[in-house]
C-alpha atoms as a PDB file:
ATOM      1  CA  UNK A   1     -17.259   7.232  16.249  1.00  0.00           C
ATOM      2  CA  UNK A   2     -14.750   9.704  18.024  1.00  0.00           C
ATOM      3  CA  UNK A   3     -14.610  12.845  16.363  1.00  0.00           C
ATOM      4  CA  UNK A   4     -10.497  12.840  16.180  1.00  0.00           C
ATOM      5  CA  UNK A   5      -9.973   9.914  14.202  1.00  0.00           C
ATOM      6  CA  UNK A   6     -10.291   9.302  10.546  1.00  0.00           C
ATOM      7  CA  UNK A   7     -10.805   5.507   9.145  1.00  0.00           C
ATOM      8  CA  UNK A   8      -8.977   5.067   5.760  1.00  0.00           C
ATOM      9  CA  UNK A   9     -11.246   2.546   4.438  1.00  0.00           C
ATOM     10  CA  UNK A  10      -8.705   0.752   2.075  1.00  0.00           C
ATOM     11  CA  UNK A  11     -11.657  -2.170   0.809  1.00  0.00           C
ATOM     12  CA  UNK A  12     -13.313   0.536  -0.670  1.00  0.00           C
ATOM     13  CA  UNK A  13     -12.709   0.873  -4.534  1.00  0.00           C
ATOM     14  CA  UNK A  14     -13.739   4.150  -6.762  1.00  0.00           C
ATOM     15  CA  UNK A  15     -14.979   3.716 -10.469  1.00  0.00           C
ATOM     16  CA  UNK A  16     -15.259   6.554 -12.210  1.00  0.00           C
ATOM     17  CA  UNK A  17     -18.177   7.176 -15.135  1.00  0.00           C
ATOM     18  CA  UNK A  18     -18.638   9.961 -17.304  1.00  0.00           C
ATOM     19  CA  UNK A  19     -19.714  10.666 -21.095  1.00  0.00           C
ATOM     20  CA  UNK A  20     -22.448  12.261 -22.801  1.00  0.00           C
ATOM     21  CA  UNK A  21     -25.067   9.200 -22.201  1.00  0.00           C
ATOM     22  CA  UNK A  22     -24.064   8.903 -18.378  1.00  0.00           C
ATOM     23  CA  UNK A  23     -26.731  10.151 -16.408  1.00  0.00           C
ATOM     24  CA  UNK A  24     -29.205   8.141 -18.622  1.00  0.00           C
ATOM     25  CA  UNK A  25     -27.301   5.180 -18.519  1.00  0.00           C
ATOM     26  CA  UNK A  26     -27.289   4.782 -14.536  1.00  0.00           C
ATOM     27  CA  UNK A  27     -30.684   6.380 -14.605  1.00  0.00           C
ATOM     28  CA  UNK A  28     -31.536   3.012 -16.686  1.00  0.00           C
ATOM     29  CA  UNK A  29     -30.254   0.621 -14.132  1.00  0.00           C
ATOM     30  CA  UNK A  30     -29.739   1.300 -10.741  1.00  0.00           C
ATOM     31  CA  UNK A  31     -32.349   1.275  -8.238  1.00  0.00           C
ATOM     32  CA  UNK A  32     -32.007   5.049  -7.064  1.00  0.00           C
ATOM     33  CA  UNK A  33     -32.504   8.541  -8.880  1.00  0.00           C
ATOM     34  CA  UNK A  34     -29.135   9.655 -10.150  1.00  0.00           C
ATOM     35  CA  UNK A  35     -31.136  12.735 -11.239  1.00  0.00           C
ATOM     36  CA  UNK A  36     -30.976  14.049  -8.134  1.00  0.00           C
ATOM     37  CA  UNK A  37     -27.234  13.727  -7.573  1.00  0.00           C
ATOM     38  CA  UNK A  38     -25.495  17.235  -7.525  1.00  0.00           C
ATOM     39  CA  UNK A  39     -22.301  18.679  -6.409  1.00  0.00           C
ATOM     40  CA  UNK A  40     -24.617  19.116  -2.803  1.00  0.00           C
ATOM     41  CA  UNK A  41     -25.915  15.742  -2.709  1.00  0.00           C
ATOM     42  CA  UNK A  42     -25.102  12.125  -3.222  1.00  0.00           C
ATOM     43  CA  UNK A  43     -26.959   8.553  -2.993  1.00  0.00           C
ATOM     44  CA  UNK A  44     -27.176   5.430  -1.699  1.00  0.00           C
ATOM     45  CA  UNK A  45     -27.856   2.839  -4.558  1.00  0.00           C
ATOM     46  CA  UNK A  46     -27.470  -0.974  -5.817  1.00  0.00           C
ATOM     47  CA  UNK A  47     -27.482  -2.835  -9.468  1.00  0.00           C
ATOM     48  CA  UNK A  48     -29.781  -5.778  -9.011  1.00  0.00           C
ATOM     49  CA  UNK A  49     -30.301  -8.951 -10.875  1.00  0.00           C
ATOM     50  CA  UNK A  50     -33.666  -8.544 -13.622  1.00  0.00           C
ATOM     51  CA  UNK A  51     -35.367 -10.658 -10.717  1.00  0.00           C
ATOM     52  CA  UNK A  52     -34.309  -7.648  -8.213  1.00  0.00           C
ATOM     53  CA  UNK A  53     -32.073  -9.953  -6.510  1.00  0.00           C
ATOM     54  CA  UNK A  54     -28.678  -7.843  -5.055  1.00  0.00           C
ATOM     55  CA  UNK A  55     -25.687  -7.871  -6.860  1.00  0.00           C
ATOM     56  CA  UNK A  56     -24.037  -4.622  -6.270  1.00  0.00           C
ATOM     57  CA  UNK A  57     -24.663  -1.758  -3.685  1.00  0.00           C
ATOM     58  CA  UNK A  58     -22.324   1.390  -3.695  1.00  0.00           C
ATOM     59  CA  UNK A  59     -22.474   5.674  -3.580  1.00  0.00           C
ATOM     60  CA  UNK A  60     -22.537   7.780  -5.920  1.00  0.00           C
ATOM     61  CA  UNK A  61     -21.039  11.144  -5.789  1.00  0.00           C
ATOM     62  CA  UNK A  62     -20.789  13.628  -8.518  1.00  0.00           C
ATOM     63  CA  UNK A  63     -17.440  14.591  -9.122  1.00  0.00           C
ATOM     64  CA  UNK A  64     -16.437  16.892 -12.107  1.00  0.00           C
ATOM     65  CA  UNK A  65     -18.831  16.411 -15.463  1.00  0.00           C
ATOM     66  CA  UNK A  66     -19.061  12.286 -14.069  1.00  0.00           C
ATOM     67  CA  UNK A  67     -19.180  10.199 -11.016  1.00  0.00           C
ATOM     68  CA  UNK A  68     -17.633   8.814  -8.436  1.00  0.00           C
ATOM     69  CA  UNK A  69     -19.145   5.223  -7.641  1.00  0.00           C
ATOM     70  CA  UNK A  70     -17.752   4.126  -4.265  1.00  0.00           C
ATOM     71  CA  UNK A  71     -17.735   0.192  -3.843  1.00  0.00           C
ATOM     72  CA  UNK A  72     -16.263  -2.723  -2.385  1.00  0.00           C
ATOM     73  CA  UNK A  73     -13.016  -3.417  -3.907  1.00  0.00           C
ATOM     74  CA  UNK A  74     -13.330  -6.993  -3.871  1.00  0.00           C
ATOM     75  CA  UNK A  75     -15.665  -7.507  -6.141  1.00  0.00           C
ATOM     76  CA  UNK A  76     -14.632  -3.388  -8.273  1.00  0.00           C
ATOM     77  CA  UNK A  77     -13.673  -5.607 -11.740  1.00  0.00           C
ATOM     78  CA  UNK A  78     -16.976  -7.564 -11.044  1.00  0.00           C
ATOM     79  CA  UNK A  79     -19.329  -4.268 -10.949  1.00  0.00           C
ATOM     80  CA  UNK A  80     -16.970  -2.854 -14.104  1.00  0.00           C
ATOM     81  CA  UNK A  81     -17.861  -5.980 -15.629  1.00  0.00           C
ATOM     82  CA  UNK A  82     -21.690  -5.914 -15.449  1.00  0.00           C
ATOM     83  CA  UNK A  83     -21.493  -1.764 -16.058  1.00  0.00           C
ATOM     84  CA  UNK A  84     -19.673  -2.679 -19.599  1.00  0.00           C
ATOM     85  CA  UNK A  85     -22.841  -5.082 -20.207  1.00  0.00           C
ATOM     86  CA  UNK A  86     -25.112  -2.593 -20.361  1.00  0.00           C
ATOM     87  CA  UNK A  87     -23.357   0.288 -21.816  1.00  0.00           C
ATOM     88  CA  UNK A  88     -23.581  -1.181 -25.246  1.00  0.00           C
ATOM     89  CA  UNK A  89     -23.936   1.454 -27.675  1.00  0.00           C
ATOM     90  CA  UNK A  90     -24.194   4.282 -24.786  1.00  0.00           C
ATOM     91  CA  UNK A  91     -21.431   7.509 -25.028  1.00  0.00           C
ATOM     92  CA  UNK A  92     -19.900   6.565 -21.917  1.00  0.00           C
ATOM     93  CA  UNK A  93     -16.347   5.778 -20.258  1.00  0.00           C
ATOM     94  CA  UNK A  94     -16.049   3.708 -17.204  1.00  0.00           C
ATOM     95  CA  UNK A  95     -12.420   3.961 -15.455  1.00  0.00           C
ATOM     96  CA  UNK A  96     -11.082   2.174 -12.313  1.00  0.00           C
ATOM     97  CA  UNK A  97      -9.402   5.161 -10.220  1.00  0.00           C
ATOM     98  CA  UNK A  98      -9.145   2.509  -7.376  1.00  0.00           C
ATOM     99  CA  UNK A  99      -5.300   3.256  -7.477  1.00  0.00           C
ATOM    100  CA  UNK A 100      -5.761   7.310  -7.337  1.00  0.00           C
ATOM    101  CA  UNK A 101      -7.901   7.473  -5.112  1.00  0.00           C
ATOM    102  CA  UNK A 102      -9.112   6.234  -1.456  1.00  0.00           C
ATOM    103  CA  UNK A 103     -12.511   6.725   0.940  1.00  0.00           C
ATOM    104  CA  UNK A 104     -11.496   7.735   4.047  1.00  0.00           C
ATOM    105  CA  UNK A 105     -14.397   8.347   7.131  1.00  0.00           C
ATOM    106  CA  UNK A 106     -14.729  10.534   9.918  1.00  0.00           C
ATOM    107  CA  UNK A 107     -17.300  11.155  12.782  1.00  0.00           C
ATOM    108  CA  UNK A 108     -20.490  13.205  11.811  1.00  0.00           C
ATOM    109  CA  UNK A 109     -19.606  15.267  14.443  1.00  0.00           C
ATOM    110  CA  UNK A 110     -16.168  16.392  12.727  1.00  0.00           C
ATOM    111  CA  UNK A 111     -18.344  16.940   9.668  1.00  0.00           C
ATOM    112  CA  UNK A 112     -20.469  18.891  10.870  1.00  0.00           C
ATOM    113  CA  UNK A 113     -18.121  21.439  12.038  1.00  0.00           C
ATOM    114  CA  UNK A 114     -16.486  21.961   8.808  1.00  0.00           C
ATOM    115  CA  UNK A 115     -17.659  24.974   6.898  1.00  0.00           C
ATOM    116  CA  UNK A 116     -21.062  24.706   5.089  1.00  0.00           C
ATOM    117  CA  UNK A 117     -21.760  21.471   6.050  1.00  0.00           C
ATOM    118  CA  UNK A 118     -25.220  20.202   6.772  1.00  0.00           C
ATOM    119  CA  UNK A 119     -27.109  17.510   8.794  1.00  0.00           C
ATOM    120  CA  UNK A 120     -29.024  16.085   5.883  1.00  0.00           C
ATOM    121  CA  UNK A 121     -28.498  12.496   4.348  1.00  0.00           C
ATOM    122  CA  UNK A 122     -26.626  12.801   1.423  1.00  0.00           C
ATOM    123  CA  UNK A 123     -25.805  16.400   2.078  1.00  0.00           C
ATOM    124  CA  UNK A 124     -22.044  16.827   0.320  1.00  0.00           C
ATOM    125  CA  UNK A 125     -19.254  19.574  -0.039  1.00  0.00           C
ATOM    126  CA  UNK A 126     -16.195  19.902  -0.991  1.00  0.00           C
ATOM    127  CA  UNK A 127     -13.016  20.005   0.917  1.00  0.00           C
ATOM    128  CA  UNK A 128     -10.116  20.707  -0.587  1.00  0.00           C
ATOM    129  CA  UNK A 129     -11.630  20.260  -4.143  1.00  0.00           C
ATOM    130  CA  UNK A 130     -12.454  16.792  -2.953  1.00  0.00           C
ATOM    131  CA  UNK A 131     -16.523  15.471  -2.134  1.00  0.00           C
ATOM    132  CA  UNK A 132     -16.885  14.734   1.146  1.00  0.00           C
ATOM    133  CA  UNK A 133     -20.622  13.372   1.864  1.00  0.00           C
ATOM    134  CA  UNK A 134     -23.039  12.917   4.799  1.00  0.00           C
ATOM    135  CA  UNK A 135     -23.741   9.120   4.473  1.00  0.00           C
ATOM    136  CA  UNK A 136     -26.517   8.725   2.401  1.00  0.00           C
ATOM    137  CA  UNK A 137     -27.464   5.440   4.281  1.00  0.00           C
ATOM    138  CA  UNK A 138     -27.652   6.882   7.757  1.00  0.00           C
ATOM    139  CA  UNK A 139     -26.125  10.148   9.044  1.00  0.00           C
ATOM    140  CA  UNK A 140     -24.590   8.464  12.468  1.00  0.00           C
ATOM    141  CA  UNK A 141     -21.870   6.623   9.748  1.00  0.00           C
ATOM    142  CA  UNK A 142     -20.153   9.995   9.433  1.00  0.00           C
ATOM    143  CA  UNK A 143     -18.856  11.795   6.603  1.00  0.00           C
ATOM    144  CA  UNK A 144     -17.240   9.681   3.658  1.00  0.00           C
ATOM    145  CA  UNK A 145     -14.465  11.741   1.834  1.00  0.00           C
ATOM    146  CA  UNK A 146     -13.248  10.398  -1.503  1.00  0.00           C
ATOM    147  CA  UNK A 147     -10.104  11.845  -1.884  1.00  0.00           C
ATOM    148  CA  UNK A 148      -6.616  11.558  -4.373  1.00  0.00           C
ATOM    149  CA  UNK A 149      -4.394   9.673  -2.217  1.00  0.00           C
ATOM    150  CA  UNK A 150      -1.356  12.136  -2.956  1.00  0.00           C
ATOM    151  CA  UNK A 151      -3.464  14.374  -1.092  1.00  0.00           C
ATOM    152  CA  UNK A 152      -5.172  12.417   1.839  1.00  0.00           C
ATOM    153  CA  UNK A 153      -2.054  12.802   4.885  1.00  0.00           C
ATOM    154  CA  UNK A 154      -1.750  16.484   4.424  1.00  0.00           C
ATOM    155  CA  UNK A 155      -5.581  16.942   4.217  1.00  0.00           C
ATOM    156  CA  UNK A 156      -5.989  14.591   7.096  1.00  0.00           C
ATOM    157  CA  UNK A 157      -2.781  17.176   9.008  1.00  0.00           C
ATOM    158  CA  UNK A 158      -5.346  19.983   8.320  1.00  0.00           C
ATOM    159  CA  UNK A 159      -8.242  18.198   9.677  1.00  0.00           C
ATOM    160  CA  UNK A 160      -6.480  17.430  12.578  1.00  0.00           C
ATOM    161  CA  UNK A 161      -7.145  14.003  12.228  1.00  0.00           C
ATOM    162  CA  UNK A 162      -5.715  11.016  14.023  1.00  0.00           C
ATOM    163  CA  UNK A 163      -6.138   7.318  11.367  1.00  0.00           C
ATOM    164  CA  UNK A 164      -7.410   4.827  13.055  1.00  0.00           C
ATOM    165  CA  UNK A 165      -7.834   1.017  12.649  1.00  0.00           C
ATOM    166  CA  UNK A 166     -11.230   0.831   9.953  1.00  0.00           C
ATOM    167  CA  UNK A 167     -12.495  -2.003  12.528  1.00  0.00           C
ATOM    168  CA  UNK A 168     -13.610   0.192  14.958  1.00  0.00           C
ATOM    169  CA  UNK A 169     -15.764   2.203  11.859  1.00  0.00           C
ATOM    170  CA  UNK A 170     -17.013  -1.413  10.529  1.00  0.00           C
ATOM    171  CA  UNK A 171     -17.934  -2.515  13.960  1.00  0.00           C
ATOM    172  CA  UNK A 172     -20.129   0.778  14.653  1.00  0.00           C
ATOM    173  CA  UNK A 173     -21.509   0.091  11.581  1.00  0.00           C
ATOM    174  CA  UNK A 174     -22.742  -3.431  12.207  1.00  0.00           C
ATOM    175  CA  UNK A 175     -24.245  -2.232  15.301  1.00  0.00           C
ATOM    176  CA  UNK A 176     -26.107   0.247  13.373  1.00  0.00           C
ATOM    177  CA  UNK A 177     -26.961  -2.502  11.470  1.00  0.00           C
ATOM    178  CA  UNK A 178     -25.614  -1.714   7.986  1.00  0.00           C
ATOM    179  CA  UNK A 179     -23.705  -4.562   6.230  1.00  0.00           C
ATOM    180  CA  UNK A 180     -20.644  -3.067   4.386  1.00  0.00           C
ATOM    181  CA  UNK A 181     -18.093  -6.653   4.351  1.00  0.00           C
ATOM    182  CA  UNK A 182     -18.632  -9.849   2.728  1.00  0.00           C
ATOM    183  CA  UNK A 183     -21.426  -8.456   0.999  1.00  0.00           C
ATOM    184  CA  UNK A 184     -20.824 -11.077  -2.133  1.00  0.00           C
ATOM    185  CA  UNK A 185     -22.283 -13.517   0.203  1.00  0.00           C
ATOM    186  CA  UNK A 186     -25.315 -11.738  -0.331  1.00  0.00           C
ATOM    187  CA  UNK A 187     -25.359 -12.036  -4.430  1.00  0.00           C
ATOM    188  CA  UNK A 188     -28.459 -13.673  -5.730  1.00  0.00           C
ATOM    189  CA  UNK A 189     -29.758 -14.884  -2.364  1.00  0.00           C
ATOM    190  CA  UNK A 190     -32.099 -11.870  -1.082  1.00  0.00           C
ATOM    191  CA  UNK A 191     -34.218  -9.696  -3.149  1.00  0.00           C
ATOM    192  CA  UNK A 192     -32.461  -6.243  -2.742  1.00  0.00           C
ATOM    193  CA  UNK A 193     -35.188  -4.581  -0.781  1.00  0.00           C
ATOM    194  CA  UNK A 194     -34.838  -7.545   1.607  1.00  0.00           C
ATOM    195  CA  UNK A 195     -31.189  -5.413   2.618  1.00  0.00           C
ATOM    196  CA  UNK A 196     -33.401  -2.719   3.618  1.00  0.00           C
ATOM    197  CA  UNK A 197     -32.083  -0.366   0.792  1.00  0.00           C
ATOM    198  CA  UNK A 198     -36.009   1.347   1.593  1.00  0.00           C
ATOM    199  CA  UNK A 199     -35.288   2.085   4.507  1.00  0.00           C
ATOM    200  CA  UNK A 200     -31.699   3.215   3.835  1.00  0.00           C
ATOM    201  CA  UNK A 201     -32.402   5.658   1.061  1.00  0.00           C
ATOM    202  CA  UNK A 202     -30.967   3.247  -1.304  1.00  0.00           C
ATOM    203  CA  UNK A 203     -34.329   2.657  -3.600  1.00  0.00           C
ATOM    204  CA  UNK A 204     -36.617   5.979  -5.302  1.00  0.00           C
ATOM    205  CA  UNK A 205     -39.947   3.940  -6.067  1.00  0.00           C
ATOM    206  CA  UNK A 206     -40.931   7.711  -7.657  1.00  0.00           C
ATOM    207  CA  UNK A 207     -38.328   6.954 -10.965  1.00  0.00           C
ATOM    208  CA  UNK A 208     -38.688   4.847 -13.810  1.00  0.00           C
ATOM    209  CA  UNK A 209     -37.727   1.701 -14.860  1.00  0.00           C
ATOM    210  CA  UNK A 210     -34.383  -0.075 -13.678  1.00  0.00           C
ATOM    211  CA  UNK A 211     -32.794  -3.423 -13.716  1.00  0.00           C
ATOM    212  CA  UNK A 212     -35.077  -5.567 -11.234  1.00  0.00           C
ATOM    213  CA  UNK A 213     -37.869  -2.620 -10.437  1.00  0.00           C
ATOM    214  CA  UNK A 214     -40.677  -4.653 -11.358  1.00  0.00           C
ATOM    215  CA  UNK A 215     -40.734  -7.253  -8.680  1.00  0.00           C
ATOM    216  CA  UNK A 216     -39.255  -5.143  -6.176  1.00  0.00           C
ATOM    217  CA  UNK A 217     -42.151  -2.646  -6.525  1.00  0.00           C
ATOM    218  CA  UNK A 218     -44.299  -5.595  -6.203  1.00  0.00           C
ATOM    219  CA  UNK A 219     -43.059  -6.332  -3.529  1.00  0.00           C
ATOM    220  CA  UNK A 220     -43.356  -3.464  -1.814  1.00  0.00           C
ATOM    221  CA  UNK A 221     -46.750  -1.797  -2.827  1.00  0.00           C
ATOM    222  CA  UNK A 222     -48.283  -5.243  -2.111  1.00  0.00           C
ATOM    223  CA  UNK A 223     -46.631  -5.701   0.874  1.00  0.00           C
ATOM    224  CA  UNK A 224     -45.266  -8.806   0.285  1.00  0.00           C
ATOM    225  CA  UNK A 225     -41.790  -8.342   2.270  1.00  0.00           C
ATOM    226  CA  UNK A 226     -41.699 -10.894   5.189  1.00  0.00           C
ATOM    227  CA  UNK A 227     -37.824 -11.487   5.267  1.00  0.00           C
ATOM    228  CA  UNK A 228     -35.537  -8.313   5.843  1.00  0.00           C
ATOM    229  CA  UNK A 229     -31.497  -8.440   6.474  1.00  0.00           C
ATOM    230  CA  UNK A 230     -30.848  -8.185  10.583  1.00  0.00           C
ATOM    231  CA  UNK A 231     -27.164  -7.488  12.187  1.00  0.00           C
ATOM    232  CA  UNK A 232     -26.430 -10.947  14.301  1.00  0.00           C
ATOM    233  CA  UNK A 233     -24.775 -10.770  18.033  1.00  0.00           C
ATOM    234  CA  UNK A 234     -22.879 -14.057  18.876  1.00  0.00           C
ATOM    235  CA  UNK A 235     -23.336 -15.451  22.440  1.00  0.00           C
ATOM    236  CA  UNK A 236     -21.624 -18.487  22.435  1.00  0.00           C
ATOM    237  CA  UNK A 237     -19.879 -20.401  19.665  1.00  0.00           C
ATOM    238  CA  UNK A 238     -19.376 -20.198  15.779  1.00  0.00           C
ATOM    239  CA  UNK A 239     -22.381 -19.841  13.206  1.00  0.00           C
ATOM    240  CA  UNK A 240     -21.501 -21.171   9.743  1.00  0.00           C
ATOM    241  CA  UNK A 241     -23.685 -19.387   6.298  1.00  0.00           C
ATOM    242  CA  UNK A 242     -27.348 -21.160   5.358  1.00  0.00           C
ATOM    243  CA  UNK A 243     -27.338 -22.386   8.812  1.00  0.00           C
ATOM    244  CA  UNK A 244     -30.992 -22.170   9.998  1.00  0.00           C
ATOM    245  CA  UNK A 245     -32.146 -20.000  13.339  1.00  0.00           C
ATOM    246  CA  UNK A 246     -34.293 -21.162  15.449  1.00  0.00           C
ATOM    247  CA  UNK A 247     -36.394 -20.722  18.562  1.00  0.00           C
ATOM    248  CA  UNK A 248     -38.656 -23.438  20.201  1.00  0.00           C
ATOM    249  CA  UNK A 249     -37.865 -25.313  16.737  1.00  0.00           C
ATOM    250  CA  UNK A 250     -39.362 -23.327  14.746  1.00  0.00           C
ATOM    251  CA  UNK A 251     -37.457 -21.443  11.834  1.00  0.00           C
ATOM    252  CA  UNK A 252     -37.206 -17.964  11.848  1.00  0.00           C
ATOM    253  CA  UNK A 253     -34.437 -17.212   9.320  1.00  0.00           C
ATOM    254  CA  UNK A 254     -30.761 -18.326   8.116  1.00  0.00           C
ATOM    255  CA  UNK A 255     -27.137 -17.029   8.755  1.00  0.00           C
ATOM    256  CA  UNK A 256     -26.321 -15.293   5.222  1.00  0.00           C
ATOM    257  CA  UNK A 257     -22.653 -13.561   6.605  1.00  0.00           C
ATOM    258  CA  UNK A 258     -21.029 -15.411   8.928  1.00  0.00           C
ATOM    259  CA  UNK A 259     -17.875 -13.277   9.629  1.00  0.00           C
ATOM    260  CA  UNK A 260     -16.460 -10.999  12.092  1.00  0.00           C
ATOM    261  CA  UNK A 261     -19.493  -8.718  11.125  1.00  0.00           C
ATOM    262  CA  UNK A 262     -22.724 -11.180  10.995  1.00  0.00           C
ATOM    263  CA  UNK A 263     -26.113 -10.997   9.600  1.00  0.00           C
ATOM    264  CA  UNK A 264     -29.245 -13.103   8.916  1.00  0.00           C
ATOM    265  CA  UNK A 265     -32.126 -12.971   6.738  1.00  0.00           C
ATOM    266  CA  UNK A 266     -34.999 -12.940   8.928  1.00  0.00           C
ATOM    267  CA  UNK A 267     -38.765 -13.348   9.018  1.00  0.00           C
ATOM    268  CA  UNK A 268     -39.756 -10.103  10.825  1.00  0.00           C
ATOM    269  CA  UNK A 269     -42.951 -10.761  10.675  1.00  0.00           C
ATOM    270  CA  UNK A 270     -43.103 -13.724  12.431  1.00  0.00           C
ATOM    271  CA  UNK A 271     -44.956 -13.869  15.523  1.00  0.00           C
ATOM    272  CA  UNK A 272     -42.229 -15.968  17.405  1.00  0.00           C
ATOM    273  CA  UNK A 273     -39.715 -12.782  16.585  1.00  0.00           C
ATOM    274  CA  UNK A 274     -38.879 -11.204  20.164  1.00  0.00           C
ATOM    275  CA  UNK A 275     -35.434  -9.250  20.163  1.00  0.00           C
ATOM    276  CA  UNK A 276     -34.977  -9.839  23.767  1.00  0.00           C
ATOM    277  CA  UNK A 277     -34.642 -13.617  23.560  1.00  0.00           C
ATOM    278  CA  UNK A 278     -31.366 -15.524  22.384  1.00  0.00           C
ATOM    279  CA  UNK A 279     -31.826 -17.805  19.759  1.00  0.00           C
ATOM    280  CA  UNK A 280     -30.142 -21.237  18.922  1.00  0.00           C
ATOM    281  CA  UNK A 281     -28.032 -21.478  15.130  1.00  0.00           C
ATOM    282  CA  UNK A 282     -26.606 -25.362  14.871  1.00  0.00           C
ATOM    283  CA  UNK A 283     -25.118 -25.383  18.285  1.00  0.00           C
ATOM    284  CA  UNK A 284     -24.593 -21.722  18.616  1.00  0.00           C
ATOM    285  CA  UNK A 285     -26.582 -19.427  20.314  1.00  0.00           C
ATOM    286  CA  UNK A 286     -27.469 -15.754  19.106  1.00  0.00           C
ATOM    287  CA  UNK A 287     -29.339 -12.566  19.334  1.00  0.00           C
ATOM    288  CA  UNK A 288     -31.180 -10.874  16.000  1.00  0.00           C
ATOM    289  CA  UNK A 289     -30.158  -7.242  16.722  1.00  0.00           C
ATOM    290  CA  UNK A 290     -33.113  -4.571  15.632  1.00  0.00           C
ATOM    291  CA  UNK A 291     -31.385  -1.351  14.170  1.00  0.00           C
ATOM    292  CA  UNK A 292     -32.988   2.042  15.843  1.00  0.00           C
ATOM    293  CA  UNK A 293     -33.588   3.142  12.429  1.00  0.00           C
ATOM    294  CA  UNK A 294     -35.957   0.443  10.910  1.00  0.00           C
ATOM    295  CA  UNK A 295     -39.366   1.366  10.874  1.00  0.00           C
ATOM    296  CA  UNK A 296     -41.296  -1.404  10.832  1.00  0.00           C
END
C-alpha cells in the first residue's frame, strides 16, 4: 500500500457493545480472548455456528468502557441479530454507530511513523482520541482507524493523507490472501478454522468455551484440517461458486467466492496440490495462490 493514501473503507460497519456483563458475554461466544483486548491492543475474531461453521468474522477494539466491533456492513443487522440471541438476560447494550462512524486504512508504513506506535499485531493507539490498530490479521494490511466521520477529512488533512479508491486496499489484500468481500458466501459452508482464522490470530485455543469450540478444537489438536480457504488468480475465463477445481481430473477443491476478489476451499493436503501449475474450473482455467504467511 503507498504510504500517502488513506482507503475509506465505506462496507465496513461499527457496532458498538458495552454494559456491565460485556466482556463475559463476548468472552462466551466468540472464538478469540476478548480478555486480552485493551486500549493497546485489539483482535481478530469470528461468531461461528454451534457446529463451528463461520458466520461472522470482525475486530474488536476497545473504545471507552465498551467496544468497537468492526464488520461488514452488509450483513451489520445480521451480526446485531444473532448478538441479541445470546444476550438474553446479560447487562448489555448493543448499538449500530454504522452512521457515526467509518474505518478508514492506511499503509503500515504511515503507522508506524506516528507517535508511539508499534510493529506488533494488534498493537493500537489513539489518534486524535480515536483507536487506530495494527491489523490484527496481518501487519502488511496497515493500520485500521475507526474514526467519527465529523472528524475523518480534517484528521486525514493532518495526516497528510491523500483517499484513495478502497480497490486498490481490497486487491492487496486478496493477494495477501485475506478474504474481506462477499464473505456471506462463506456462511455455513467451511468450518471457521478452514478460513485460516489460526493462522490469522483470529482463534485463542488457550480460552474457554465459545459458540462452535468443541469441534474446531477437534479439529485442530487431532489434526483433522485437510481443506483451508486459498486466494484464486483467474487466467482465462469466468469461474461460477461450487464449481469444482480440478487437475488431471481429479478434485482438489471448489470455487466458494467467485467475485472480483476470488477464493476456493482447497485440499492442501493433497498430493496433486503444486502452486506452480494452472488448474482447470468448468471451462476456466486458474491458479490456487499460497499466502507468504501460511505455515503449513
Amino acid at each position: 500500500m503507498n504510504k500517502n493514501k488513506i482507503y475509506i473503507l465505506e462496507d465496513r460497519g461499527l457496532l458498538y457493545v458495552q454494559g456491565d456483563d460485556v466482556k463475559e458475554f463476548l468472552q462466551n461466544i466468540i472464538s478469540n480472548d476478548v480478555y486480552k483486548v485493551s486500549d493497546n491492543f485489539s483482535c481478530y475474531a469470528s461468531l461461528l455456528t454451534p457446529q463451528g461453521k463461520y458466520l461472522f468474522d470482525f475486530i474488536i477494539l476497545k473504545h471507552k468502557k465498551g467496544y468497537f466491533i468492526d464488520c461488514d456492513k452488509k450483513r451489520i443487522d445480521q451480526l446485531y441479530e444473532h448478538l441479541n440471541l445470546y444476550k438474553l438476560r446479560s447487562k448489555v447494550e448493543i448499538l449500530n454507530l454504522s452512521n457515526e462512524f467509518v474505518v478508514a486504512v492506511i499503509s503500515k508504513e504511515k503507522f508506524l511513523s506516528i507517535t508511539n506506535a508499534r510493529d506488533e499485531v494488534g498493537f493500537t493507539i489513539k489518534y486524535r482520541e480515536d483507536p487506530i490498530v495494527l491489523d490484527p490479521r496481518d501487519t502488511e494490511l496497515g493500520g485500521r482507524l475507526v474514526i467519527n466521520l465529523e472528524k475523518l477529512y480534517l484528521s486525514v488533512k493532518k495526516l497528510e493523507l491523500k483517499s484513495s479508491k478502497s480497490d486498490e486496499y481490497y486487491n492487496f489484500s486478496h493477494k495477501l490472501g485475506i478474504p474481506q468481500l462477499n464473505t456471506n458466501k462463506l456462511q455455513n459452508k467451511v468450518f471457521g478454522i478452514e478460513c485460516n482464522f489460526d493462522e490469522l490470530n483470529g482463534i485463542d485455543f488457550k480460552k474457554g468455551c465459545y459458540v462452535g469450540q468443541e469441534n474446531t478444537a477437534r479439529i485442530k489438536l487431532r489434526n483433522k484440517l485437510t481443506k483451508r480457504i486459498f486466494p484464486i488468480q483467474i487466467i482465462e475465463g469466468k469461474i461460477q461458486v461450487d464449481e469444482n477445481i480440478y487437475i488431471n481430473d481429479e478434485n482438489v477443491g471448489k470455487i466458494l467466492i467467485n467475485n472480483n476478489y476470488p477464493f476456493g476451499l482447497i485440499k492442501f493436503k493433497n498430493d496433486s496440490i503444486d502452486f506452480s501449475k494452472e488448474y482447470t474450473c468448468g471451462s476456466s482455467k486458474i491458479k490456487i495462490i499460497k499466502p507468504s504467511w501460511m505455515k503449513n
